[in-house]
N, C-alpha and C. Protein backbone atom coordinates (compact mmCIF):
# COMPACT_ATOMS: atom_id res chain seq x y z
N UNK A 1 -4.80 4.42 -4.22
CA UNK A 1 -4.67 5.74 -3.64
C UNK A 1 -3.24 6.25 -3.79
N UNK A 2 -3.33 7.69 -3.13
CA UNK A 2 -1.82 8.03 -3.56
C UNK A 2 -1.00 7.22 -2.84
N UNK A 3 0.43 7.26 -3.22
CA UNK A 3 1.61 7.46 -2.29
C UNK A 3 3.02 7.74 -1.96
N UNK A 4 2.07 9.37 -2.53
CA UNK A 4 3.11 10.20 -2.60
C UNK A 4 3.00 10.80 -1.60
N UNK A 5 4.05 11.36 -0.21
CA UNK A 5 4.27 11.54 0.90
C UNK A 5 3.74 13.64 0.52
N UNK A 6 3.15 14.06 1.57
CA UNK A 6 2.82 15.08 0.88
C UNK A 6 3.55 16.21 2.17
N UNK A 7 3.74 17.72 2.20
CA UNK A 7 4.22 18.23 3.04
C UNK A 7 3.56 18.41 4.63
N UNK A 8 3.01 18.32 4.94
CA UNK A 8 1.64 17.80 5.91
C UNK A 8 1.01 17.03 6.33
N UNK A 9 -0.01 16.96 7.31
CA UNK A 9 -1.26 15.87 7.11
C UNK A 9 -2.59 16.30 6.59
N UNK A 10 -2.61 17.71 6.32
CA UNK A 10 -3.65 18.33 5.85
C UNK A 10 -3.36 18.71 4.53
N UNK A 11 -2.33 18.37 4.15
CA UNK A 11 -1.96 18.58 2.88
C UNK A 11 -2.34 16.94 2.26
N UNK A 12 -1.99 16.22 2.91
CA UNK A 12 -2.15 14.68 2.73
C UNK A 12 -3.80 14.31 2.77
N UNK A 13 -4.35 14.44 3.76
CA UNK A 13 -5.77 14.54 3.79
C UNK A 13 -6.38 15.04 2.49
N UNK A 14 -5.99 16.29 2.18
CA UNK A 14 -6.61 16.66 0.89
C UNK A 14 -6.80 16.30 0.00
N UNK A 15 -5.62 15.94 -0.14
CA UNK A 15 -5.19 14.62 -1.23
C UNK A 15 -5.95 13.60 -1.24
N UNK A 16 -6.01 12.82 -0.43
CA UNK A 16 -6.95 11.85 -0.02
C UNK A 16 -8.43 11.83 -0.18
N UNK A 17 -8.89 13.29 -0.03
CA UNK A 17 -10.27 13.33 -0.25
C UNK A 17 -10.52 13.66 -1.56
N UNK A 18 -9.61 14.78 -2.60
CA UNK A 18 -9.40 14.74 -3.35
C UNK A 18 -10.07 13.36 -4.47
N UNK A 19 -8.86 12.07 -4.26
CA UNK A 19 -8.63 11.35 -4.84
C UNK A 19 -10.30 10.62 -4.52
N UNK A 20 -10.40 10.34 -3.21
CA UNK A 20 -11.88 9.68 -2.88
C UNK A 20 -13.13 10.23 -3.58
N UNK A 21 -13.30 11.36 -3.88
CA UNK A 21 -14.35 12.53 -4.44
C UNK A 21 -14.45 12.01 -5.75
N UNK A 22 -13.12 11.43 -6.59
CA UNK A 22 -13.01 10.72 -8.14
C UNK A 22 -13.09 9.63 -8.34
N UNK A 23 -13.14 8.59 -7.03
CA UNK A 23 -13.38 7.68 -7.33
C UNK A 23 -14.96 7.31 -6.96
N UNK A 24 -14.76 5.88 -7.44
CA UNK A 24 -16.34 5.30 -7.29
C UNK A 24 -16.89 4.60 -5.74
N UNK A 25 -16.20 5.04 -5.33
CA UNK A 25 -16.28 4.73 -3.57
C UNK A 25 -17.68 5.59 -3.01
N UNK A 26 -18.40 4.68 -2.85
CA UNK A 26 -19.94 5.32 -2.18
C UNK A 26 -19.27 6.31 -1.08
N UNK A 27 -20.11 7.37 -1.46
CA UNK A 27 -19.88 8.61 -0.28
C UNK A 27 -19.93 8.34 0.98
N UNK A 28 -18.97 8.38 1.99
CA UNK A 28 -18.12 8.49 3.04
C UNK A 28 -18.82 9.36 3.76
N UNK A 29 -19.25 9.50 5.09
CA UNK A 29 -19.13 10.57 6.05
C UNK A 29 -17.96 11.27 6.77
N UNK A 30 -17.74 12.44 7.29
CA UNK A 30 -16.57 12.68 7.50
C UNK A 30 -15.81 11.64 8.45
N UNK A 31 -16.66 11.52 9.41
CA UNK A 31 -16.09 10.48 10.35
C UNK A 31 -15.17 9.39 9.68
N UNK A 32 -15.95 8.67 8.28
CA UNK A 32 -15.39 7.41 7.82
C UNK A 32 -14.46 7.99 7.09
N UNK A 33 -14.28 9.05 6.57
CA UNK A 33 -13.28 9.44 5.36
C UNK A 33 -12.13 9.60 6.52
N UNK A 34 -12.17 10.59 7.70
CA UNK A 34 -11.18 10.53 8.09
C UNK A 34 -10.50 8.83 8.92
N UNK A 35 -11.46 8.13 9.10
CA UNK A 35 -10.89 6.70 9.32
C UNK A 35 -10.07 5.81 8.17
N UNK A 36 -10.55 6.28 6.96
CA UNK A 36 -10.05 5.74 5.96
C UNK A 36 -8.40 6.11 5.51
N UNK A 37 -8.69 7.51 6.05
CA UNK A 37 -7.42 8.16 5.73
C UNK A 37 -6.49 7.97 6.65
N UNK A 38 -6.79 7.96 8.21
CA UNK A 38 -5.60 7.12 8.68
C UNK A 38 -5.51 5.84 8.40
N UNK A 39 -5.96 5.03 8.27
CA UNK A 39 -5.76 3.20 7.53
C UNK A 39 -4.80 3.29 6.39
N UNK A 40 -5.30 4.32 5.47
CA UNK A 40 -4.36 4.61 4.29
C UNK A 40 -2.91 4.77 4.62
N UNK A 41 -2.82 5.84 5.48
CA UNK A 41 -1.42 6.20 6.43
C UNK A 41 -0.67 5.72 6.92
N UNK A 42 -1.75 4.42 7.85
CA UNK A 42 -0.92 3.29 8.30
C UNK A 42 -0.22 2.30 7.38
N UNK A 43 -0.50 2.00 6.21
CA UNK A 43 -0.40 1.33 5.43
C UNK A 43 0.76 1.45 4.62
N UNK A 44 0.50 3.15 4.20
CA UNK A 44 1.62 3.51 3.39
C UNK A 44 3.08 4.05 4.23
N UNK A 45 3.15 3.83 5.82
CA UNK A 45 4.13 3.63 6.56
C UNK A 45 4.82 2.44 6.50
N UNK A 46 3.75 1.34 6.43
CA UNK A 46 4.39 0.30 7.08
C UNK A 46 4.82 -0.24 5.53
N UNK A 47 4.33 0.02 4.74
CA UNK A 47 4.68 -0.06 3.39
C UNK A 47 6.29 0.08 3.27
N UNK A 48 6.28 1.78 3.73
CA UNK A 48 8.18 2.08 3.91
C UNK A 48 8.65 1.95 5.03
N UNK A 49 8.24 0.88 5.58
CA UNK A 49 9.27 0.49 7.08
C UNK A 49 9.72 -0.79 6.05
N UNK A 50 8.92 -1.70 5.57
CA UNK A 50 9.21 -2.53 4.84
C UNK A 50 10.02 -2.66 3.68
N UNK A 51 10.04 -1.53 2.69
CA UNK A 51 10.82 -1.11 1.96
C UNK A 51 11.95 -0.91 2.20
N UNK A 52 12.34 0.15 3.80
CA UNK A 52 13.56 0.24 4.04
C UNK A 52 14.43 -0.96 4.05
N UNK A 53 13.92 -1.60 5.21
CA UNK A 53 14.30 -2.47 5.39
C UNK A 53 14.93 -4.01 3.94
N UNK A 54 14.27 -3.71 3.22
CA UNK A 54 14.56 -4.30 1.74
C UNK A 54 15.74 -3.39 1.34
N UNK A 55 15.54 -2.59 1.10
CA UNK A 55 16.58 -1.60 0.21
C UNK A 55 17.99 -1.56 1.46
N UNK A 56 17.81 -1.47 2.68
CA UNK A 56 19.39 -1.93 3.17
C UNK A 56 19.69 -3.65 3.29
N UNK A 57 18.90 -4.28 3.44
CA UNK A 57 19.09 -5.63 2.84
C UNK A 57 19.79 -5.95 1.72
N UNK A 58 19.26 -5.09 0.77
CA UNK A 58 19.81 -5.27 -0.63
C UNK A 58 21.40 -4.85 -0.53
N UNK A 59 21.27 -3.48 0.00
CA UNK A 59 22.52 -3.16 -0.47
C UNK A 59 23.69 -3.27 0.70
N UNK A 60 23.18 -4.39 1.50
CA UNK A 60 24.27 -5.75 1.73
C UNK A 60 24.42 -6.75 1.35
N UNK A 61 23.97 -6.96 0.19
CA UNK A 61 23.67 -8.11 -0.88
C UNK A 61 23.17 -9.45 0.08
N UNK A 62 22.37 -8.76 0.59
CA UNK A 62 21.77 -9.76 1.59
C UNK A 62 20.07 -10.65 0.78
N UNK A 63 19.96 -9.52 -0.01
CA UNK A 63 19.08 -10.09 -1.21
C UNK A 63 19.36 -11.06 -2.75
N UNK A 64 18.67 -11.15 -2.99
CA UNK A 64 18.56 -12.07 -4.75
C UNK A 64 17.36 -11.70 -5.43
N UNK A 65 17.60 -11.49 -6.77
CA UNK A 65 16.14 -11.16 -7.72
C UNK A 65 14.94 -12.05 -7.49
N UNK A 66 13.92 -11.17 -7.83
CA UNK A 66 12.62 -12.15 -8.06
C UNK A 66 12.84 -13.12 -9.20
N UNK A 67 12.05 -14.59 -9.07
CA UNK A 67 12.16 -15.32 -9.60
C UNK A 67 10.61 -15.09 -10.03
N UNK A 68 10.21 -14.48 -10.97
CA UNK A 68 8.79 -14.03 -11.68
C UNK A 68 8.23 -15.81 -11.38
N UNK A 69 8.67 -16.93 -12.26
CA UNK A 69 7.99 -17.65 -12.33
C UNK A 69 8.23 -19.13 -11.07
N UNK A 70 8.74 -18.66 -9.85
CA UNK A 70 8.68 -19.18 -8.46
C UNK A 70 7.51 -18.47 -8.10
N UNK A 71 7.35 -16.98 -8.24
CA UNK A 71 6.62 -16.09 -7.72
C UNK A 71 4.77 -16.71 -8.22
N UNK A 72 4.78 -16.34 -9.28
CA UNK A 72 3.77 -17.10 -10.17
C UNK A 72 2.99 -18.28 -9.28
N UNK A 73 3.67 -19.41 -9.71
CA UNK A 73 3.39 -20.75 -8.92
C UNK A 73 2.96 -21.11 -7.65
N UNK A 74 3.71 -20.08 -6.86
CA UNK A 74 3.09 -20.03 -5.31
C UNK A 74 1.89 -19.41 -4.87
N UNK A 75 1.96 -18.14 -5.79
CA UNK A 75 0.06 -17.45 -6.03
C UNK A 75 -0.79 -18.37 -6.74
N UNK A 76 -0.66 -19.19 -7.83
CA UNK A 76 -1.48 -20.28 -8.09
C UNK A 76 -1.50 -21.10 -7.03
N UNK A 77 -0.52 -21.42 -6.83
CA UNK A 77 -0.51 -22.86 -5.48
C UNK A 77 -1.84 -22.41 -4.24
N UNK A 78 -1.03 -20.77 -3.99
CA UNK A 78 -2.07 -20.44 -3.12
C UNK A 78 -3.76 -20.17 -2.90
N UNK A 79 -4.08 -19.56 -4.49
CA UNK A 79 -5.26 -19.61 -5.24
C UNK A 79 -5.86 -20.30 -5.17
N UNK A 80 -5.24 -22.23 -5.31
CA UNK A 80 -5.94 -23.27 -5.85
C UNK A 80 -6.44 -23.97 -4.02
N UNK A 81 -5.05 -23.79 -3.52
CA UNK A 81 -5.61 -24.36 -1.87
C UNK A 81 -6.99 -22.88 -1.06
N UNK A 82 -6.77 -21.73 -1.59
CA UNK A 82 -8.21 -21.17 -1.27
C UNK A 82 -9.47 -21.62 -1.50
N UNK A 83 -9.20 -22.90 -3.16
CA UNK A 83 -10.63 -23.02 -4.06
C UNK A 83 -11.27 -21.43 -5.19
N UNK A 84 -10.24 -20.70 -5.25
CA UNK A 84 -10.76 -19.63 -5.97
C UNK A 84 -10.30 -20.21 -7.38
């Protein structure tokens, strides 16, 4: 879905239904579309609470790069102790 911050919530909503209308997501009642769309909301907040929080981390060099293939290994590691 999007997440691009839009000028509104009815501007955002639109968007949202918009995007839902093109995808292959079995048709929604309003009730569920608008449940979906705050979940979405919540998500893409906490998304940039998290982000912030990274990006002033960083630029107290309180961070270090991804290590792609630490990264890798631990999603297998984790994969294999699921059984998937």
């Amino acid at each position: 879905m999007d997440t691009q911050l839009h000028a509104n919530d009815f501007d955002s909503f639109y968007a949202f239904l918009s995007e839902l209308r093109t995808s292959e997501v079995p048709t929604l009642s309003p009730e569920e579309s608008v449940q979906k769309f705050r979940e979405s909301q919540q998500k893409l907040r906490r998304f940039q609470e998290l982000n912030d929080i990274a990006n002033k981390q960083s630029l107290q060099g309180l961070s270090k790069p991804i290590c792609i293939e630490e990264l890798l290994e631990r999603v297998e590691q984790r994969v294999a102790q699921q059984g998937l």
